[in-house]
Structures are given as C-alpha cells and as structure tokens.
Protein backbone atom coordinates (compact mmCIF):
# COMPACT_ATOMS: atom_id res chain seq x y z
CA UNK A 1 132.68 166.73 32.98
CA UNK A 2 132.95 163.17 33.97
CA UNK A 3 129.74 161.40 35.96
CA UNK A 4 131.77 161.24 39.14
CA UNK A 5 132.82 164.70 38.72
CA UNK A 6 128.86 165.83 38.48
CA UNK A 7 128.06 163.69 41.35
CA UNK A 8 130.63 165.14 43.60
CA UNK A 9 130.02 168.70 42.17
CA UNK A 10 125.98 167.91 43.13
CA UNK A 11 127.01 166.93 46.91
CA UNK A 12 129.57 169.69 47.73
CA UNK A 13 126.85 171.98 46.37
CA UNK A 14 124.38 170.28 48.00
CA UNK A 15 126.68 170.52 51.58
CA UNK A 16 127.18 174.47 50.77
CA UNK A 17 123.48 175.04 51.22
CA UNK A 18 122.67 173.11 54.11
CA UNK A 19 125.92 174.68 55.17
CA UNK A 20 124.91 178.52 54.15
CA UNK A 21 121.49 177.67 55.86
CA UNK A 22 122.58 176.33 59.43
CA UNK A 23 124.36 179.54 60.07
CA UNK A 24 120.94 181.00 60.51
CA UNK A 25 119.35 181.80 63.81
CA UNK A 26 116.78 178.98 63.77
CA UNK A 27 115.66 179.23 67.54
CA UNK A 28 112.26 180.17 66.43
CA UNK A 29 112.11 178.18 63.41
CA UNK A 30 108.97 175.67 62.55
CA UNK A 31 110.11 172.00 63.81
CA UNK A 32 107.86 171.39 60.29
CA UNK A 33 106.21 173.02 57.85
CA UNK A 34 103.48 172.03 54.89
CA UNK A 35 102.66 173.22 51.29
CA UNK A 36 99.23 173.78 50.04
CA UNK A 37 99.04 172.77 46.30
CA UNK A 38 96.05 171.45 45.18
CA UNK A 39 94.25 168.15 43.29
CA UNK A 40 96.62 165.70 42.08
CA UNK A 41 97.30 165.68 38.44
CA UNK A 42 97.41 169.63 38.11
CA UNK A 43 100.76 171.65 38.50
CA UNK A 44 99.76 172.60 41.76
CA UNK A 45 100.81 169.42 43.49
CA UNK A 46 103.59 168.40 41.14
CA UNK A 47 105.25 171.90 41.86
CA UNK A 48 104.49 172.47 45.46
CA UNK A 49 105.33 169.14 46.60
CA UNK A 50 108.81 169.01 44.72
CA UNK A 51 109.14 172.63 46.18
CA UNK A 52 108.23 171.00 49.92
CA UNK A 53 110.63 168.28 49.52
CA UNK A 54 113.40 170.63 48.30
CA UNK A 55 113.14 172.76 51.22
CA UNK A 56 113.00 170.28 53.61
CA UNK A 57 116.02 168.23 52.54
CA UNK A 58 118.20 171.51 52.07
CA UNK A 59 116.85 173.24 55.15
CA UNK A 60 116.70 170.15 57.11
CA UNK A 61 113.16 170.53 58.34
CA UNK A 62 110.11 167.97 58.03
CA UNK A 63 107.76 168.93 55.70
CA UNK A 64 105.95 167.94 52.96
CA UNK A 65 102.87 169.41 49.78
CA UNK A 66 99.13 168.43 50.58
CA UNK A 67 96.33 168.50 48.11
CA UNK A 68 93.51 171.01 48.91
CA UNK A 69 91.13 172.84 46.74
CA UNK A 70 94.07 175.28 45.64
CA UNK A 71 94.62 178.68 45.48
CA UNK A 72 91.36 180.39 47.50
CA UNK A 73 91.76 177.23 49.95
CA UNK A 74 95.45 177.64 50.22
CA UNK A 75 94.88 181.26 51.10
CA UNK A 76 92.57 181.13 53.46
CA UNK A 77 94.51 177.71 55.55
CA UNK A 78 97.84 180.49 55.26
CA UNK A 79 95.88 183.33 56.83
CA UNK A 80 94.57 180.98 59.90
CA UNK A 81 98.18 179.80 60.24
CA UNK A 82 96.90 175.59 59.54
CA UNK A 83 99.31 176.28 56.38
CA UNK A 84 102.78 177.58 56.49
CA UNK A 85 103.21 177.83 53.23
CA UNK A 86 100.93 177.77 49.84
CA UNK A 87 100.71 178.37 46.40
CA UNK A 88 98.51 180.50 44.56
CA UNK A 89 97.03 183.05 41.90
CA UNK A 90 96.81 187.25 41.72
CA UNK A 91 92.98 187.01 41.04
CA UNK A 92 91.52 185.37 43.77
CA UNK A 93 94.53 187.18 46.22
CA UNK A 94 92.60 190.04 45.57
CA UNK A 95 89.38 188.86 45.84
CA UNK A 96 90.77 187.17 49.72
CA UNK A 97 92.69 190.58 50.94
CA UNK A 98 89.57 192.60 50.29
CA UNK A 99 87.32 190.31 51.85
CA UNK A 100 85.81 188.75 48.63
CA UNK A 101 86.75 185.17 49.00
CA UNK A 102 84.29 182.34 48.54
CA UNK A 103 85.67 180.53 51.72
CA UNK A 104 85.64 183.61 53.97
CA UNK A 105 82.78 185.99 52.44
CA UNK A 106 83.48 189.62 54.69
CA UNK A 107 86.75 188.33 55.98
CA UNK A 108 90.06 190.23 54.91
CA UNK A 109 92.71 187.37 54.62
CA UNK A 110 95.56 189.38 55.27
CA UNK A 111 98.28 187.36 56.98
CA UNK A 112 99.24 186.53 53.62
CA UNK A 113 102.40 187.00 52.21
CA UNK A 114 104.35 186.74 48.85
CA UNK A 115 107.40 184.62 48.64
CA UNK A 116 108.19 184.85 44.64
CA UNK A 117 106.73 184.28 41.55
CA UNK A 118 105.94 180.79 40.14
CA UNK A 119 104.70 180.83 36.09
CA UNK A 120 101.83 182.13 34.46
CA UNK A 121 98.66 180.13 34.59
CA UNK A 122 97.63 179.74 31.18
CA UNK A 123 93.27 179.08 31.02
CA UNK A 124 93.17 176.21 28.60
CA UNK A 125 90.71 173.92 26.93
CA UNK A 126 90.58 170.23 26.14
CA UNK A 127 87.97 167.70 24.74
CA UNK A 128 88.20 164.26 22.63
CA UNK A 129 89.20 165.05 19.53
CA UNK A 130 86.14 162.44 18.45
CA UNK A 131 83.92 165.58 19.83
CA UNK A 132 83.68 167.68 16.89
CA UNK A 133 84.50 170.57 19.02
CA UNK A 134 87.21 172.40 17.33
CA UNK A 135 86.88 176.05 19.07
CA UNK A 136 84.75 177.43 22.16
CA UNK A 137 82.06 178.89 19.68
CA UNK A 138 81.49 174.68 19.08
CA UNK A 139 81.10 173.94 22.40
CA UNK A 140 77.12 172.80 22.24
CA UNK A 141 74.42 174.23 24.49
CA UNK A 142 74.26 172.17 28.12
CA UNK A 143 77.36 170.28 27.68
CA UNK A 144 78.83 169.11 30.90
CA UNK A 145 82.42 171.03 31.37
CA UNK A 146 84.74 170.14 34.34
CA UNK A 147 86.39 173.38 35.93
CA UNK A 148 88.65 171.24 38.32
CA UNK A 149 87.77 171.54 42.32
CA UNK A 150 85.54 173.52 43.59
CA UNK A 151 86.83 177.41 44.68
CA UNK A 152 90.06 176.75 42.54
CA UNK A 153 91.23 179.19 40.18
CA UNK A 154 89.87 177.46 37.42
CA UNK A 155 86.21 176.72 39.24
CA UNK A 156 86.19 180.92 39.93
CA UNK A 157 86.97 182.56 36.96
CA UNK A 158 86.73 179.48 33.85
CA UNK A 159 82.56 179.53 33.76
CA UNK A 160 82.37 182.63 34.14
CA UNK A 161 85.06 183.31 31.15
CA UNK A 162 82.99 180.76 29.37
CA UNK A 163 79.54 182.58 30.17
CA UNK A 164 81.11 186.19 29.12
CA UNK A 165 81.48 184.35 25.58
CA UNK A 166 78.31 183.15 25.47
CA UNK A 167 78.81 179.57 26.33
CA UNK A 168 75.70 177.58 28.04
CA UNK A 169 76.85 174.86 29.98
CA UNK A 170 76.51 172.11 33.02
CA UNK A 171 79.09 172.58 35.59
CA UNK A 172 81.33 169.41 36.80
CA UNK A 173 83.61 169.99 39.71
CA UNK A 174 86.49 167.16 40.83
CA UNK A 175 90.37 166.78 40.52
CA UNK A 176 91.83 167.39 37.28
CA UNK A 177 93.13 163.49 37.50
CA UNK A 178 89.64 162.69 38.05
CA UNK A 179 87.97 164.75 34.74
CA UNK A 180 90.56 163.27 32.63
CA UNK A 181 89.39 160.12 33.14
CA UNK A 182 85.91 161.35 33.09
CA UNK A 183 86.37 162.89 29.74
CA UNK A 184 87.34 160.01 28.29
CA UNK A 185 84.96 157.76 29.23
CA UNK A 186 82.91 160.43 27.65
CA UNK A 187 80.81 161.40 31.09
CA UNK A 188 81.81 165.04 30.33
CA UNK A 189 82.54 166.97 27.16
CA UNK A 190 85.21 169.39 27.75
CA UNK A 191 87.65 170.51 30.21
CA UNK A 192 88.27 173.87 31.34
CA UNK A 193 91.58 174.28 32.49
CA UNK A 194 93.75 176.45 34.34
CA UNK A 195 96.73 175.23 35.69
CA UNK A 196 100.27 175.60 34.29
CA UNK A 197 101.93 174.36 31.75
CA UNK A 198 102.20 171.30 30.35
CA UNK A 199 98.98 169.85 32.77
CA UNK A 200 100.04 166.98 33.83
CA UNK A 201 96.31 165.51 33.04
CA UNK A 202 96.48 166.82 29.23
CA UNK A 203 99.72 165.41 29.10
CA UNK A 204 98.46 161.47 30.17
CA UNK A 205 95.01 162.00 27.99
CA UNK A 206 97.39 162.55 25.06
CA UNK A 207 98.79 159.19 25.66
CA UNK A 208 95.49 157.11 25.70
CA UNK A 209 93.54 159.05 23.26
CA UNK A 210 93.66 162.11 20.32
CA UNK A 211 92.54 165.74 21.76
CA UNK A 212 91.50 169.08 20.92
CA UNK A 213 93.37 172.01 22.58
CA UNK A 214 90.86 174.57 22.05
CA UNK A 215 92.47 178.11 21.76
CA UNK A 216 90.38 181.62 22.03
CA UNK A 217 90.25 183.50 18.47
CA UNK A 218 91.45 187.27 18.77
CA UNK A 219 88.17 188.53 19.44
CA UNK A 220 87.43 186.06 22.27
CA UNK A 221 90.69 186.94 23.85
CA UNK A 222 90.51 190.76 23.87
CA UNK A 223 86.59 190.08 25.26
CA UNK A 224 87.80 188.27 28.42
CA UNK A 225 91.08 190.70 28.78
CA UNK A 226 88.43 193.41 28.85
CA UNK A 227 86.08 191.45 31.02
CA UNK A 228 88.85 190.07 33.43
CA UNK A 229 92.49 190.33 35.56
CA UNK A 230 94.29 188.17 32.95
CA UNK A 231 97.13 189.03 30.53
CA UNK A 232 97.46 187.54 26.90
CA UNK A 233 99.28 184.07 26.28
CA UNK A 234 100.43 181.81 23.59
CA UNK A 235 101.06 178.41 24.74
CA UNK A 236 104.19 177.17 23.22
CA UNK A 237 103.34 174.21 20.35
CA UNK A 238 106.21 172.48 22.21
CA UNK A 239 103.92 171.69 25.32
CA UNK A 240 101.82 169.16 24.11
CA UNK A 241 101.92 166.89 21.08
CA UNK A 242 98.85 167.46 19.57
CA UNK A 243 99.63 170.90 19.41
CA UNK A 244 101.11 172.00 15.98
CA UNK A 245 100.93 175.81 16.85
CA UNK A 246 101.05 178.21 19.28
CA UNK A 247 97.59 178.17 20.49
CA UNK A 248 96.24 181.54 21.71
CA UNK A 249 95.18 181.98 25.43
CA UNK A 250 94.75 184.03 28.37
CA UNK A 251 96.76 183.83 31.99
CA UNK A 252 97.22 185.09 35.40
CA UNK A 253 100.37 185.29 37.70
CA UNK A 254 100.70 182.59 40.40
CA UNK A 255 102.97 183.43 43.22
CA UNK A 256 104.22 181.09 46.41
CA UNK A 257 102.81 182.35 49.74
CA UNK A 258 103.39 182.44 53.65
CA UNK A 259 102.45 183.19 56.32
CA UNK A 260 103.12 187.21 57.43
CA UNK A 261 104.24 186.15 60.89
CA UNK A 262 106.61 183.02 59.99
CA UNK A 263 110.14 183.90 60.85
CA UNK A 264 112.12 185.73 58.74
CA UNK A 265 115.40 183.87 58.79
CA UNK A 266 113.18 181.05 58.06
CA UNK A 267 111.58 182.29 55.05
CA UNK A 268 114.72 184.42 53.75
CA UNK A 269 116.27 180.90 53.66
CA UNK A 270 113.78 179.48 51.82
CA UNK A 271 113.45 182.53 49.16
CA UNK A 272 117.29 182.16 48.73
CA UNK A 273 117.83 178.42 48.09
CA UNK A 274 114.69 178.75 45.33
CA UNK A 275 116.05 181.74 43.90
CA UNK A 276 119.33 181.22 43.81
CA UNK A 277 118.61 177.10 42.61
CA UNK A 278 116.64 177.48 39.84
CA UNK A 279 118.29 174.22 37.75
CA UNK A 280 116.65 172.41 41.09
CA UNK A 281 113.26 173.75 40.56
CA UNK A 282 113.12 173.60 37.04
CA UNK A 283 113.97 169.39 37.67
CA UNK A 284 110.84 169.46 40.05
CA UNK A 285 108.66 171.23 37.47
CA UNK A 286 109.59 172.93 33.93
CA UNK A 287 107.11 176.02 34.32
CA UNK A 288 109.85 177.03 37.29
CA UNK A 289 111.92 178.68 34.11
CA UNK A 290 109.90 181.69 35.47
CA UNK A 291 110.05 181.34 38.73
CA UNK A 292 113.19 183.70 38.57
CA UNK A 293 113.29 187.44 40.72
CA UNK A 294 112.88 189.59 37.54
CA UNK A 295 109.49 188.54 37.87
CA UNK A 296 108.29 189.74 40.88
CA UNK A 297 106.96 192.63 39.37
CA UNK A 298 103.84 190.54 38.90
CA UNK A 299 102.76 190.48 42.20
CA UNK A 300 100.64 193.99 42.79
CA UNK A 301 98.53 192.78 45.47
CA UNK A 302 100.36 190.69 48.19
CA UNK A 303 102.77 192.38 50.55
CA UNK A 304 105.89 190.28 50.45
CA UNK A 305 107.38 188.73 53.26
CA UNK A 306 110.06 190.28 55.18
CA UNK A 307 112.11 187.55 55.23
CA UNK A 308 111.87 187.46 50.80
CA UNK A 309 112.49 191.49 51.16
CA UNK A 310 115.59 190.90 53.04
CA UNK A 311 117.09 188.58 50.34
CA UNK A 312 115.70 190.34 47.24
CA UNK A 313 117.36 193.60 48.15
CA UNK A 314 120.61 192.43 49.18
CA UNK A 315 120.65 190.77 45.56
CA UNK A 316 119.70 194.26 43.95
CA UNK A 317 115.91 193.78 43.44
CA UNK A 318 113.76 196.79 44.76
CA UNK A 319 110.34 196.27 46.41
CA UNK A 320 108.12 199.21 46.25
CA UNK A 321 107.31 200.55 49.83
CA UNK A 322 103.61 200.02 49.36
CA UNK A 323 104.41 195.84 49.41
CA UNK A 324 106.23 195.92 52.53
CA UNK A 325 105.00 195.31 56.10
C-alpha cells in the first residue's frame, strides 16, 4: 500500500465514522464533555486524554482529559454529574457503590456506569538501582515510599499491600511525574506503583538513571491474592529495559465510566467508535490491546450503561441481567 493510498484510506475511514455517528439522534446530546484521568505521567492521563480527543474529533463534540486524583476522585465527580466521563479501577468501584469511598464515607455512588474495559493495572515497584534494594523483603524499616496521589488506586490499596507483607514505611503522596523526580534526587526510596503498563514515569527514570523493578516472590503474591481483590500478573520483560524477565506481580481491572443518565445514543456512539477502532486506541496508548469486548467479563460490579448494552448485544456480546439498569 502506497503512502497516499494509507492517507486516503485514513480519511475516508475517518469520514465513515463521523458519517455513521451524525445519523444519531443528538438532540439531547452534551454540547461537551470531559475525561477524568488522573496525575500526569501515569497511564491515566496519557490514555484518557488520547481517548477524549478521539471522541471529540470523531463525534464532533468539545471535550477534552483533566488530571484529578484518579479513580475514587473520578468516581465520585461521575456520580455528581461534574464528570461525564472517567476512568477507573474494580476495587475502589466497589468500595464507592457500597458506600465505602474515602471521598464520600456513607454515600452509595451509584450513577456510575461501565463503558468497557481498559487493561489490567499491574501494582509495581521501582527504586535506584544504587539502593541496594533488590526485592520488597529489602525495602529498610521507615523508608519514605511514594504511592502516587492521594485516594488513587495506588494510595488505597499499595501501603496497605506493603503493610500485609510486613513492610514499615513513611508514606509520600504526589503525581507520579513528581516522585520520579523525587526518587532520583534521592528524597524518597521507592515507588509504589499502580498504573498500567509501561508507566510513563518508569519509562523516563530509565532514561536518566539505572532502576530496580522490584517483583513479589510466589509467596508474597499468593499472600496479597489472599489478602486482596487482585488477580496474578507477569509484566512482560518487553515493557521496560531494565527488565530482563518477566517480573511477577499482582493487578486489578480498570474499566472507562459514565455517567448512568448520559444519553444513550451518545454513549452507544462512543462505545462503538472505541470498540470497533482499536488500531486508534492502541496509537493513543499500547495497554488499549485489551481494551477489546471479550473482556468485559471483568467488570462484576458496575452496571453498564445502556447506551454500551445496546452496542455490545447487537455485536453478539451478552450482559448478564444483574449489570443492566
């Protein structure tokens, strides 16, 4: 295929969807619309805004990402209606539909729906490889560990991962951009991370300066898997280059939210061009390899938007009665 064949195969595909996506009824339609992500230099903000930029130019609709506290932040800004749209994780959706969120102690946040799934969020660990701390048992009593912004995913579950394994620590809050640098000017020791993969933060350390990806042995894995809502993971030694091995972690299921009462030709349209696009959001972010409909068996706690319904069961994906409105 020639360049000006891929460029003119790009814009008549381009045409088709704001084509396909005009024909809807858009009377009641947003005039805009914003993404919650969450600090730059995670995944969060690379993926949601790319996501918000995609559906605005195909869709035709101002909108844009902003950077919040992420997930329990974007949950609670969706339920109120200040968000349209959000990203964020199955453990602390839980925690906000029954009530259990740090932002909103006693209040169910329950005009929250799912959209689709995004990628697993791998919990990772980084320090200087000048540290001497080659695994989590190293880690040394009282050092300073930075667990990203404060009521992220990270910030709720990482220290108290860390504590279940017996780790005694000082806890560092701030955007993952931020700890980076703060780690290597060696004004904290490690970084506990959980964000998806590769972290954009890990990824510009590894640039400047030689670091330790600290995995979980066996036994520490199956001890927070017991302890926890998180699956097993191996984080592909492709992700980073100090990596020279799949390096053994735990995860939970991140899933793009909206509000219950948006309208539902506005969100079916959205659902379809990400579903049916993934080449586009795999260019915005490469963890959107998973962000593909067979995997929205992850979600068990969100109902999902009527407006996603409609478009995964006219492609042949069933949604159990229990997740619909």
């Amino acid at each position: 295929m020639t360049t000006t064949t891929r460029i003119l195969t790009g814009t008549l595909a381009g045409a088709m969807l704001i084509a396909g996506s005009a024909q809807a009824d858009r009377s009641d339609w947003p005039q805009s619309f914003t993404v919650g992500t969450a600090s730059q230099g995670g995944t969060y903000f690379v993926y949601g805004s790319g996501w918000a930029n995609l559906i605005a130019d195909e869709l035709g609709v101002s909108g844009g990402g902003e950077v919040t506290g992420g997930p329990n932040q974007n949950l609670a800004l969706v339920h109120t209606g200040d968000l349209a749209l959000g990203l964020t994780t199955m453990g602390p959706a839980a925690e906000a539909l029954a009530g259990e969120s740090p932002l909103a102690p006693g209040v169910k946040l329950d005009n929250v729906c799912a959209l689709f799934p995004m990628y697993e969020t791998p919990f990772s660990i980084a320090t200087l490889a000048n540290s001497g701390i080659e695994s989590i048992s190293d880690i040394p009593d009282g050092a300073t560990i930075g667990f990203g912004p404060a009521a992220s995913t990270s910030d709720t579950y990482f220290p108290a991962i860390l504590e279940e394994l017996g780790v005694n620590f000082e806890r560092r809050n701030g955007g993952w951009n931020d700890l980076g640098g703060q780690l290597q000017d060696g004004l904290i020791d490690v970084i506990a991370f959980a964000a998806g993969i590769p972290i954009p933060a890990v990824s510009q350390l590894e640039v400047q300066t030689d670091v330790n990806i600290i995995e979980f042995t066996e036994e520490e894995q199956q001890q927070v898997i017991d302890a926890f809502p998180v699956s097993p993971f191996q984080i592909p030694a492709s992700t980073y280059q100090t990596l020279e091995e799949d390096a053994r972690a735990v995860s939970m299921w991140n899933f793009t939210i909206a509000g219950c009462d948006l309208p539902e030709d506005f969100v079916y349209e959205i659902t379809k061009l990400s579903m049916e696009n993934n080449d586009r959001m795999r260019d915005i972010h490469r963890s959107a390899q998973f962000s593909v409909p067979e995997n929205i068996e992850y979600n068990t706690v969100l109902p999902f938007h009527p407006g996603a319904v409609r478009w995964y069961e006219e492609n042949g994906y069933e949604i159990p009665a229990d997740q619909k409105l």
